[in-house]
N, C-alpha and C. Protein backbone atom coordinates (compact mmCIF):
# COMPACT_ATOMS: atom_id res chain seq x y z
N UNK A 1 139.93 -91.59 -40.71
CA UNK A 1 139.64 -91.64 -39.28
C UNK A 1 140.88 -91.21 -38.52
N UNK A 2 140.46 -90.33 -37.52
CA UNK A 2 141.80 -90.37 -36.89
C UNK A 2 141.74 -90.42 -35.23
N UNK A 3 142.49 -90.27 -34.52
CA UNK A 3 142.22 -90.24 -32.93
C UNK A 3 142.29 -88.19 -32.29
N UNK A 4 141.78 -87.87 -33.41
CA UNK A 4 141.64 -86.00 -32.46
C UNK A 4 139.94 -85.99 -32.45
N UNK A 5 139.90 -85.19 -31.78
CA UNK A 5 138.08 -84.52 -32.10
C UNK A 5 138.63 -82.93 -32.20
N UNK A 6 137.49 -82.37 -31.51
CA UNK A 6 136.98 -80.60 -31.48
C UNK A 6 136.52 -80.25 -29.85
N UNK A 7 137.20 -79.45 -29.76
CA UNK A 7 136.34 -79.30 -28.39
C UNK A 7 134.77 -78.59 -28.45
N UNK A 8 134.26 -78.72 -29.87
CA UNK A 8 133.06 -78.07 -29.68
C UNK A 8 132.29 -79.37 -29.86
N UNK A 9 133.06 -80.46 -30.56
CA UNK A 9 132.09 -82.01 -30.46
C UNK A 9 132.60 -82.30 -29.22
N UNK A 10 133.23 -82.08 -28.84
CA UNK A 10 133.71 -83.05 -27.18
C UNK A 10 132.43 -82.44 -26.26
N UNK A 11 132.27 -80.80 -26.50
CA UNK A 11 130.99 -80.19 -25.25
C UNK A 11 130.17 -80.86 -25.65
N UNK A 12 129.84 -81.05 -27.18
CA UNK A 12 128.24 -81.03 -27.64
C UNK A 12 128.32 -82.73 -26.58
N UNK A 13 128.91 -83.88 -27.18
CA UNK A 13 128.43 -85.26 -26.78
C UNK A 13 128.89 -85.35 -25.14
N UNK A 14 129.40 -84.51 -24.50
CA UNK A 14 129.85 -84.72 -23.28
C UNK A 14 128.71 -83.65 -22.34
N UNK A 15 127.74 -83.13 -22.91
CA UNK A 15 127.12 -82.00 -22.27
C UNK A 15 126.59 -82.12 -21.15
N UNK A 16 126.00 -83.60 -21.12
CA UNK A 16 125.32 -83.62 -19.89
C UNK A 16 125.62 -85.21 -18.91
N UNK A 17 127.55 -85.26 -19.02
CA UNK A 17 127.82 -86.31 -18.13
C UNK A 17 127.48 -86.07 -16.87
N UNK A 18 127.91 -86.91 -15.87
CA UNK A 18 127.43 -87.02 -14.25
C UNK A 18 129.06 -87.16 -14.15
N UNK A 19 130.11 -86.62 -13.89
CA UNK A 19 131.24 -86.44 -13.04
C UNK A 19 131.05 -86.52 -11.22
N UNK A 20 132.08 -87.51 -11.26
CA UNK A 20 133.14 -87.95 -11.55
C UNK A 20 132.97 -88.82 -12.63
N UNK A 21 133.41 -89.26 -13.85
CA UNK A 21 133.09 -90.14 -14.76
C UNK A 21 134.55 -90.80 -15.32
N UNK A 22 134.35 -92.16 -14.80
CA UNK A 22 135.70 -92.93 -15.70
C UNK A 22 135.66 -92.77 -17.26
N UNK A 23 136.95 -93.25 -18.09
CA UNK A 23 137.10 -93.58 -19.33
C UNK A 23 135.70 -94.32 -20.08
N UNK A 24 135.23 -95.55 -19.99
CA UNK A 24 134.42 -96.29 -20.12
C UNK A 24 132.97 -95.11 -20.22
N UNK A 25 132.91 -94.50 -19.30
CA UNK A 25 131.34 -93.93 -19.06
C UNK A 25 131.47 -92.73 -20.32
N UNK A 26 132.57 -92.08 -20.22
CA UNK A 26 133.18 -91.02 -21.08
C UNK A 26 132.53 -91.69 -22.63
N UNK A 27 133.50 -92.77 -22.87
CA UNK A 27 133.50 -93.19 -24.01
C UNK A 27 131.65 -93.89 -24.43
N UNK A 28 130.97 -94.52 -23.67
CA UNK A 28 129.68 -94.66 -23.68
C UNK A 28 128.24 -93.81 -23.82
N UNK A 29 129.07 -92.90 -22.87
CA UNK A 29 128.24 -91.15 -23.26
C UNK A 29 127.97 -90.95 -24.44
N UNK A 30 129.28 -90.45 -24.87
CA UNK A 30 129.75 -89.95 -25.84
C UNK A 30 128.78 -90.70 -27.48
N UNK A 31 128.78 -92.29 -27.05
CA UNK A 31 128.08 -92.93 -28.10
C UNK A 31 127.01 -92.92 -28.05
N UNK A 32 126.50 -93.13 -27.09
CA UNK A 32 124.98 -92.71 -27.29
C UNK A 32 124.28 -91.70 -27.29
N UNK A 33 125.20 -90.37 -27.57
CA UNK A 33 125.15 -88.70 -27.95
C UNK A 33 125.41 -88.68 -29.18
N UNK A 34 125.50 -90.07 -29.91
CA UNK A 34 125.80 -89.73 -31.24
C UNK A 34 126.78 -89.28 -31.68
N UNK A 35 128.28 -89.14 -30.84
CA UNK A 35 129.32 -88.70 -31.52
C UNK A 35 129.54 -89.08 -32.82
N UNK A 36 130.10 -88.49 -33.04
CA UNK A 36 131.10 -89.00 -34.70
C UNK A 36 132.17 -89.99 -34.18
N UNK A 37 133.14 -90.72 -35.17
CA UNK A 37 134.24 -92.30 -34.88
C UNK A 37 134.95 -91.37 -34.31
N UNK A 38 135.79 -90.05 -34.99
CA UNK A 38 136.67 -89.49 -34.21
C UNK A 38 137.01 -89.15 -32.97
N UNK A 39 135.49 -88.75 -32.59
CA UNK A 39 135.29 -88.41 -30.77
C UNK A 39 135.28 -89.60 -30.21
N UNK A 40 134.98 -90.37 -30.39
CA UNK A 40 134.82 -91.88 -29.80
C UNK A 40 136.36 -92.42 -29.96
N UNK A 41 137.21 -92.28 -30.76
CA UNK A 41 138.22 -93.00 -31.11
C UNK A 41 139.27 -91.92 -30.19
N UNK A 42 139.02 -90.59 -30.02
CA UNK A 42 139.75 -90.04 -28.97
C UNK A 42 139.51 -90.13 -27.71
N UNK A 43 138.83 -90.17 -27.20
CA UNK A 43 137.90 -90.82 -25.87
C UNK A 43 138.88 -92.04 -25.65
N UNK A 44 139.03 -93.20 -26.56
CA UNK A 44 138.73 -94.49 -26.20
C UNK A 44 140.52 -94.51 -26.07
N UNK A 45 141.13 -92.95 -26.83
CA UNK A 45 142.79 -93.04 -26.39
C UNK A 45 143.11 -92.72 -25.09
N UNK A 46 142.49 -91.84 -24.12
CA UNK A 46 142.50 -91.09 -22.84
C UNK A 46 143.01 -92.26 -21.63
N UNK A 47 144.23 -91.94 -21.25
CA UNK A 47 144.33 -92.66 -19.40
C UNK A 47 142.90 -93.38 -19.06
N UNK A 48 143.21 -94.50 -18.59
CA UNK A 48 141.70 -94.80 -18.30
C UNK A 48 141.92 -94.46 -16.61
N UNK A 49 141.75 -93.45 -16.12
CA UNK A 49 140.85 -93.49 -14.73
C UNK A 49 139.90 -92.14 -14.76
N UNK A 50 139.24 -92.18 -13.05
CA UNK A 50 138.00 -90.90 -13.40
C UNK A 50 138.75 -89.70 -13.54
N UNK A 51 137.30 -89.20 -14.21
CA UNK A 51 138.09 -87.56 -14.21
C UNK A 51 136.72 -86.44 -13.60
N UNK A 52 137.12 -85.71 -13.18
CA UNK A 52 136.45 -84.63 -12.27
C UNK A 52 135.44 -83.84 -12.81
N UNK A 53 136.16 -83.34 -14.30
CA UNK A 53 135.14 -82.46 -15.33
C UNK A 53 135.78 -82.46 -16.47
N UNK A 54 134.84 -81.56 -17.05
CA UNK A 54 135.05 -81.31 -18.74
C UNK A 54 136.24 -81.05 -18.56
N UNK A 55 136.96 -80.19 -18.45
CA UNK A 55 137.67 -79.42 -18.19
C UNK A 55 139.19 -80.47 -18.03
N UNK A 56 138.97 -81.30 -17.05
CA UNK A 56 139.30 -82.48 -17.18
C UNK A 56 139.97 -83.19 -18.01
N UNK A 57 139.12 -83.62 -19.03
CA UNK A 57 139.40 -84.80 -19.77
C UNK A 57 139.59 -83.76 -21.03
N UNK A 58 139.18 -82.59 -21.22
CA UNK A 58 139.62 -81.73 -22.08
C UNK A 58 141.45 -81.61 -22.00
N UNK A 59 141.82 -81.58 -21.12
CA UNK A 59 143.39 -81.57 -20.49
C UNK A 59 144.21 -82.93 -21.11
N UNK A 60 143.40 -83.68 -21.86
CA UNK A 60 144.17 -85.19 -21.98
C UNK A 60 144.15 -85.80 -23.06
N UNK A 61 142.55 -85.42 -23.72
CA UNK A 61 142.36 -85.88 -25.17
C UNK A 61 142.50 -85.29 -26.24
N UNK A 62 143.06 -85.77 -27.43
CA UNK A 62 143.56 -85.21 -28.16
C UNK A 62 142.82 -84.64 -29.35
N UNK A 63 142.85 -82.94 -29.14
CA UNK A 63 141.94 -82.10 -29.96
C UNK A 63 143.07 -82.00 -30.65
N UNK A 64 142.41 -81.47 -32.02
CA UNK A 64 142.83 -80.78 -33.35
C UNK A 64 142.00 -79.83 -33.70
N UNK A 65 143.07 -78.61 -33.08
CA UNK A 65 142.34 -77.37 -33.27
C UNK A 65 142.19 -76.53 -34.69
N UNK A 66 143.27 -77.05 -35.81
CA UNK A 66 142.84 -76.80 -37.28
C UNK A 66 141.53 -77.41 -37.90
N UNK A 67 141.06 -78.57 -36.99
CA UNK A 67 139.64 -78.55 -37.98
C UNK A 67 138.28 -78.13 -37.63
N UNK A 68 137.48 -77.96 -37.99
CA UNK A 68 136.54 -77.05 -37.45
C UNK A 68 135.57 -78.45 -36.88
N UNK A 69 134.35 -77.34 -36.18
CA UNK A 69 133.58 -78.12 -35.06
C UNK A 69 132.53 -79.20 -36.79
C-alpha cells in the first residue's frame, strides 16, 4: 500500500464531483467510486481545505507517474 495514485484513477473516481469540494467529500467520492486503498490513502494525505477543481487537488496529491493507470 502506499500513499500515490494515477492521475488516470484520480479522473476515473473523481469524474463526477460537485466543486467546490473539501478533503472529506474528495475522500468519500472517491470511495464510493470504488477507488482502489491507494487513491483513498492519497486523498486522505491532501491539506484538508476546499478545492476548486480537478485540476486542483491534482496540484497536491501525490501521483506516481512510473506506475501505470
Amino acid at each position: 500500500m502506499s500513499d500515490t495514485t494515477t492521475v488516470d484513477r484520480l479522473r476515473t473516481v473523481l469524474a463526477d464531483v460537485a466543486y467546490p469540494a473539501d478533503k472529506g467529500q474528495l475522500v468519500d467520492h472517491a470511495s464510493r467510486n470504488n477507488a482502489d486503498e491507494d487513491t483513498v490513502h492519497a486523498l486522505h494525505s491532501i491539506p484538508d481545505r476546499p478545492y476548486e477543481s480537478f485540476d486542483e487537488v491534482l496540484s497536491v496529491v501525490a501521483v506516481d507517474q512510473s506506475r501505470e493507470a
